[in-house]
N, C-alpha and C. Protein backbone atom coordinates (compact mmCIF):
# COMPACT_ATOMS: atom_id res chain seq x y z
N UNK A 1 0.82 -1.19 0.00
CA UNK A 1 0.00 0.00 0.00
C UNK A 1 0.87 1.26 0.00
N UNK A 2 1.93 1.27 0.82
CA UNK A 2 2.52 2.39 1.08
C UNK A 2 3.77 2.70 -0.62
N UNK A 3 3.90 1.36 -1.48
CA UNK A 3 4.63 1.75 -2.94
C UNK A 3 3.60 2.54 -3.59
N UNK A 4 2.13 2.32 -3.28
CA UNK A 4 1.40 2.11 -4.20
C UNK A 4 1.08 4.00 -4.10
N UNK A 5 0.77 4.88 -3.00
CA UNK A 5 0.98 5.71 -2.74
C UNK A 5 2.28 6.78 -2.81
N UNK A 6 3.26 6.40 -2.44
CA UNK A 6 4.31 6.92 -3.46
C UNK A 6 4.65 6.89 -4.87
N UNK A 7 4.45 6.09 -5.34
CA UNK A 7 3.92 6.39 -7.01
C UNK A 7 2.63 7.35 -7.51
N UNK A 8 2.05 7.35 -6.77
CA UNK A 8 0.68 8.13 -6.85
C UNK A 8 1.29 9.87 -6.76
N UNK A 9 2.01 9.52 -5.26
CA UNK A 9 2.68 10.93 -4.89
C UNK A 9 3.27 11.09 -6.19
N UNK A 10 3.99 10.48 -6.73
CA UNK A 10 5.60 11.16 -7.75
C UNK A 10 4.92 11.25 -8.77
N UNK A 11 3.71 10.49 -9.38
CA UNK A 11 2.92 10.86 -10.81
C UNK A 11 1.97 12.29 -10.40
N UNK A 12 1.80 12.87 -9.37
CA UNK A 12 0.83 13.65 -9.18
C UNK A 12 2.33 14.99 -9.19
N UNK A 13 3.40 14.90 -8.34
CA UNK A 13 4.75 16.12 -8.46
C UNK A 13 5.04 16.22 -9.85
N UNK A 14 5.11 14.58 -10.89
CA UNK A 14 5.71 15.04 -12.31
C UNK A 14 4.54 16.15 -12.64
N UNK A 15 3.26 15.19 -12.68
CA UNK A 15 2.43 16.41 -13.82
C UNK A 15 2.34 17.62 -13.26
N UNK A 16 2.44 18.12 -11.61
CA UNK A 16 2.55 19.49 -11.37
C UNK A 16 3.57 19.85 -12.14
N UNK A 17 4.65 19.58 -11.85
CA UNK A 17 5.95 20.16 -12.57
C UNK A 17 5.75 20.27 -13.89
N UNK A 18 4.90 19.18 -14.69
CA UNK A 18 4.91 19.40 -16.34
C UNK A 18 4.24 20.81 -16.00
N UNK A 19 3.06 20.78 -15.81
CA UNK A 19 2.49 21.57 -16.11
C UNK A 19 2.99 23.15 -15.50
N UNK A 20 3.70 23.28 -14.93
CA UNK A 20 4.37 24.60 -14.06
C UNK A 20 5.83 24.73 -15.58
N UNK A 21 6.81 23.76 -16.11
CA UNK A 21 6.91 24.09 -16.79
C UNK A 21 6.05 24.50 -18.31
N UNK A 22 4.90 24.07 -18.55
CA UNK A 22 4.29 24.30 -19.36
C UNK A 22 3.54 25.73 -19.58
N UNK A 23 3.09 26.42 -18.17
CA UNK A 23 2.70 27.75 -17.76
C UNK A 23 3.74 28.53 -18.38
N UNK A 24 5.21 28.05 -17.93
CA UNK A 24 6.15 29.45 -18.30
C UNK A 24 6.81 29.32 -19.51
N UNK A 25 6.59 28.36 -20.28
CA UNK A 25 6.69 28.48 -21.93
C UNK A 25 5.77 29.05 -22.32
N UNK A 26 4.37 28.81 -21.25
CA UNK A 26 3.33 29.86 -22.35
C UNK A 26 3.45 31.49 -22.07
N UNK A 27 3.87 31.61 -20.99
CA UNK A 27 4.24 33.14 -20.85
C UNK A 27 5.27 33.54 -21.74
N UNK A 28 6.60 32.70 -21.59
CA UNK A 28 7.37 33.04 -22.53
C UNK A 28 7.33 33.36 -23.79
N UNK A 29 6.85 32.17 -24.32
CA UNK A 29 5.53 32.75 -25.67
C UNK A 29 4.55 33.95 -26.02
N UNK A 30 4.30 34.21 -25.04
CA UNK A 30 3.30 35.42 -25.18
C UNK A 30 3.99 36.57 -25.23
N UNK A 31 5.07 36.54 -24.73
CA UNK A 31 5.81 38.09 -24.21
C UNK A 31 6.81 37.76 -26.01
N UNK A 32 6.66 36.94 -26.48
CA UNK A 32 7.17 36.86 -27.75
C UNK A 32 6.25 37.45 -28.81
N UNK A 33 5.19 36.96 -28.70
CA UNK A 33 4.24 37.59 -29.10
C UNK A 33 3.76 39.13 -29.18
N UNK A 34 3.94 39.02 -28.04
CA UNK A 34 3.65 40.97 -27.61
C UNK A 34 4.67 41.53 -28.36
N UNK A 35 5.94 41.01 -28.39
CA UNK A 35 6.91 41.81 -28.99
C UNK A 35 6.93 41.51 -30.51
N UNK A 36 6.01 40.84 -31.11
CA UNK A 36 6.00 40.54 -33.12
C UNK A 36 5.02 41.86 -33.06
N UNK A 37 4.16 41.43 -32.13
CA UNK A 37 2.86 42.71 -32.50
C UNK A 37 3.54 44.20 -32.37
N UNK A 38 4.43 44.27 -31.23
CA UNK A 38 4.77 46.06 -31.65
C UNK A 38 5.25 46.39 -32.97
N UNK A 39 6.21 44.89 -33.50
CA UNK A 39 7.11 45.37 -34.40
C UNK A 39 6.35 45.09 -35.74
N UNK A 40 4.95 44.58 -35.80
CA UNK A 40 4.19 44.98 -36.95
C UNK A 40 3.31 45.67 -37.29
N UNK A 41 3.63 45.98 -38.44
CA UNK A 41 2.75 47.01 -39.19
C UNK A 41 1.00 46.88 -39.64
N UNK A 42 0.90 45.36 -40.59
CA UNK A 42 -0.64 44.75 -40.48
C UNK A 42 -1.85 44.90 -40.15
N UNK A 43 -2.33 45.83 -40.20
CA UNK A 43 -3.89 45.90 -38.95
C UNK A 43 -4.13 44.51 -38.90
N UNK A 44 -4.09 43.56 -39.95
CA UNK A 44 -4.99 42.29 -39.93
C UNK A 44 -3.86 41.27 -38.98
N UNK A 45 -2.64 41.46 -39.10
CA UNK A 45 -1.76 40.67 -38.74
C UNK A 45 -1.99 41.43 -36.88
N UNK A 46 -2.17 42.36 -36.86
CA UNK A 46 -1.84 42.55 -35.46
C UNK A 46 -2.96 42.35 -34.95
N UNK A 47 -4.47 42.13 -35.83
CA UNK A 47 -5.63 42.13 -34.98
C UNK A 47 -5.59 40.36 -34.42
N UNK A 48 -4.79 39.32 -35.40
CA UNK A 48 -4.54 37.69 -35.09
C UNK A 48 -3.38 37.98 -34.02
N UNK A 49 -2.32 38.59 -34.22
CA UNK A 49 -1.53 38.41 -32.93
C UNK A 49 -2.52 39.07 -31.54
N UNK A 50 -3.16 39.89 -31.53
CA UNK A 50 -3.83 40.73 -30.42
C UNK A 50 -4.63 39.42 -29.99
N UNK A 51 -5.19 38.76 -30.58
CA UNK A 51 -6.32 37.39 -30.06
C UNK A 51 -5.61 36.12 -29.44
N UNK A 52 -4.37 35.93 -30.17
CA UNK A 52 -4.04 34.92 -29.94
C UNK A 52 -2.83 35.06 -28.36
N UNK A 53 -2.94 36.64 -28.14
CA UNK A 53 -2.41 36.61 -26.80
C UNK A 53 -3.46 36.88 -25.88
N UNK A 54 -4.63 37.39 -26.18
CA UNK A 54 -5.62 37.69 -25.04
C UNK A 54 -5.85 35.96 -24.88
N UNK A 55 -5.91 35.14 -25.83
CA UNK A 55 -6.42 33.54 -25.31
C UNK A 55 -5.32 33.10 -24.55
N UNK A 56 -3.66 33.44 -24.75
CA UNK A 56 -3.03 32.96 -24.18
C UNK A 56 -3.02 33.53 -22.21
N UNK A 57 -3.37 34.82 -22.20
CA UNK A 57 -3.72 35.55 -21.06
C UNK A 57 -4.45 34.81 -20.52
N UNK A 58 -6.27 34.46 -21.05
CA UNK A 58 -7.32 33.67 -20.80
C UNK A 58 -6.37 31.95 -19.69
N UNK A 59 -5.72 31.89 -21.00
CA UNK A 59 -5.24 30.40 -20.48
C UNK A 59 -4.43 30.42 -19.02
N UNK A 60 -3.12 31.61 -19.04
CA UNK A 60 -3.08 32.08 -18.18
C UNK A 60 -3.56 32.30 -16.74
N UNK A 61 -4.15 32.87 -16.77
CA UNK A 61 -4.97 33.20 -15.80
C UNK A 61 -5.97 31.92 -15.00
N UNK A 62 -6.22 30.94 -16.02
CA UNK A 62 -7.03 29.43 -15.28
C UNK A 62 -5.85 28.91 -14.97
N UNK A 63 -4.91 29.06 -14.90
CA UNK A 63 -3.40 28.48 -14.73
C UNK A 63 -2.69 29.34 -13.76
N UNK A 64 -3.48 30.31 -12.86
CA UNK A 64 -2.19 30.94 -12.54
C UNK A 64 -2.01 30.60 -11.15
N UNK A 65 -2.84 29.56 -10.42
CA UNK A 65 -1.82 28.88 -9.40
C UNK A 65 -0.46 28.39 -9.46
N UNK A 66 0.27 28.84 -10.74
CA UNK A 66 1.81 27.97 -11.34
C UNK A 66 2.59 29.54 -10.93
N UNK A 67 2.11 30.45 -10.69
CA UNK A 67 2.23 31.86 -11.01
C UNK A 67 2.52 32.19 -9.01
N UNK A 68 2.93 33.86 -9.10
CA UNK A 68 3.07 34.60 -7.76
C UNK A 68 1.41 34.50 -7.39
N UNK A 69 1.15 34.70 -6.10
CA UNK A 69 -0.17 35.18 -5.67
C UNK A 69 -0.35 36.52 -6.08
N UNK A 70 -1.69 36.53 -6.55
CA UNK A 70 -2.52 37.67 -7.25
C UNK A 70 -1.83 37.89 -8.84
N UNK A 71 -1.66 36.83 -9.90
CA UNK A 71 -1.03 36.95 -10.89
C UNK A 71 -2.21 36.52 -11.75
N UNK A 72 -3.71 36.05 -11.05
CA UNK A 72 -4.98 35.42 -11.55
C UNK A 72 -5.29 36.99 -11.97
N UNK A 73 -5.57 38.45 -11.30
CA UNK A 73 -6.02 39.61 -11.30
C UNK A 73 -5.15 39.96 -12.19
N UNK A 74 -4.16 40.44 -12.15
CA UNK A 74 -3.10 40.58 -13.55
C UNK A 74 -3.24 40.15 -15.10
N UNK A 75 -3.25 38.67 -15.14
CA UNK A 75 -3.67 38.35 -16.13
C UNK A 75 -5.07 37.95 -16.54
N UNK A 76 -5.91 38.13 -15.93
CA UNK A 76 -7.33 38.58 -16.35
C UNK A 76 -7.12 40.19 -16.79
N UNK A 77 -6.67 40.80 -16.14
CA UNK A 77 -6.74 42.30 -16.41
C UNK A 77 -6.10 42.24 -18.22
N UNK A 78 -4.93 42.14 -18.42
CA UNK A 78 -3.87 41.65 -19.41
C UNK A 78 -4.96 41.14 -20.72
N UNK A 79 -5.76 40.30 -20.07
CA UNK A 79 -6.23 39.24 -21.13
C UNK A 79 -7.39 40.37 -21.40
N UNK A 80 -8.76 40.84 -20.75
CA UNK A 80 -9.12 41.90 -21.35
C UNK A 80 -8.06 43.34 -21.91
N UNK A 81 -7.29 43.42 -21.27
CA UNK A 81 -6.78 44.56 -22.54
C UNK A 81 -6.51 44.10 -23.75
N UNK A 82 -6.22 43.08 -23.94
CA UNK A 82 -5.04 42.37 -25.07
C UNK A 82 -6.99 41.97 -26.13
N UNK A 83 -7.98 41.77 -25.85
CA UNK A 83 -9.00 41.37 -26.15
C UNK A 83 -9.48 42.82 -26.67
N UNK A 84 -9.28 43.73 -26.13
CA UNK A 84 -9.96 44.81 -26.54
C UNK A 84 -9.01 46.03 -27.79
N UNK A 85 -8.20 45.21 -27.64
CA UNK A 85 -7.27 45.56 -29.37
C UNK A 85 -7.01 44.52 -29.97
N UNK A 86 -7.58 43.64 -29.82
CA UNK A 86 -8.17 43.02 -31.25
C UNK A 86 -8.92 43.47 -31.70
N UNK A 87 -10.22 44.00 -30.70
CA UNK A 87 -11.55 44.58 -31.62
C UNK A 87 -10.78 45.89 -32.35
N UNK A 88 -10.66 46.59 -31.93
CA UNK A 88 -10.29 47.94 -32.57
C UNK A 88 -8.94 48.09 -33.07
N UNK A 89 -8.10 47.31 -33.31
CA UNK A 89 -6.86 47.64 -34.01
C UNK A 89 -6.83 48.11 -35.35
């Protein structure tokens, strides 16, 4: 009983850890993102980069127990701005 529970434990630490590294590739990504969108010109190209970081914000933010405390308010905030220049870019 007691192997059977430590395996349980160490499959439940890997997938935290996948997934905690998986959070900060997606940030990393995004802040990549943010930076194609300043440096383009496109309305149409910047209105697809503007969406595809407010979803990454969205994702963010259901994810941000991987994150500092109060980084859920941040990137909700983030994810509506980033949502509201898509509409109007």
């Amino acid at each position: 009983m007691r192997a059977a529970t430590a395996n349980t434990t160490c499959a439940i630490n890997t997938r935290q850890s996948d997934l905690q590294q998986a959070c900060r590739a997606l940030w990393r990504m995004t802040l990549t993102l943010m930076n194609s969108y300043l440096r383009t010109r496109g309305p149409a190209q910047r209105v697809m980069l503007a969406r595809r970081i407010a979803r990454n914000f969205q994702t963010l933010e259901r994810e941000s127990a991987q994150f500092a405390p109060g980084s859920r308010e941040a990137f909700a905030r983030l994810a509506r701005r980033w949502a509201q220049l898509a509409r109007w870019t």
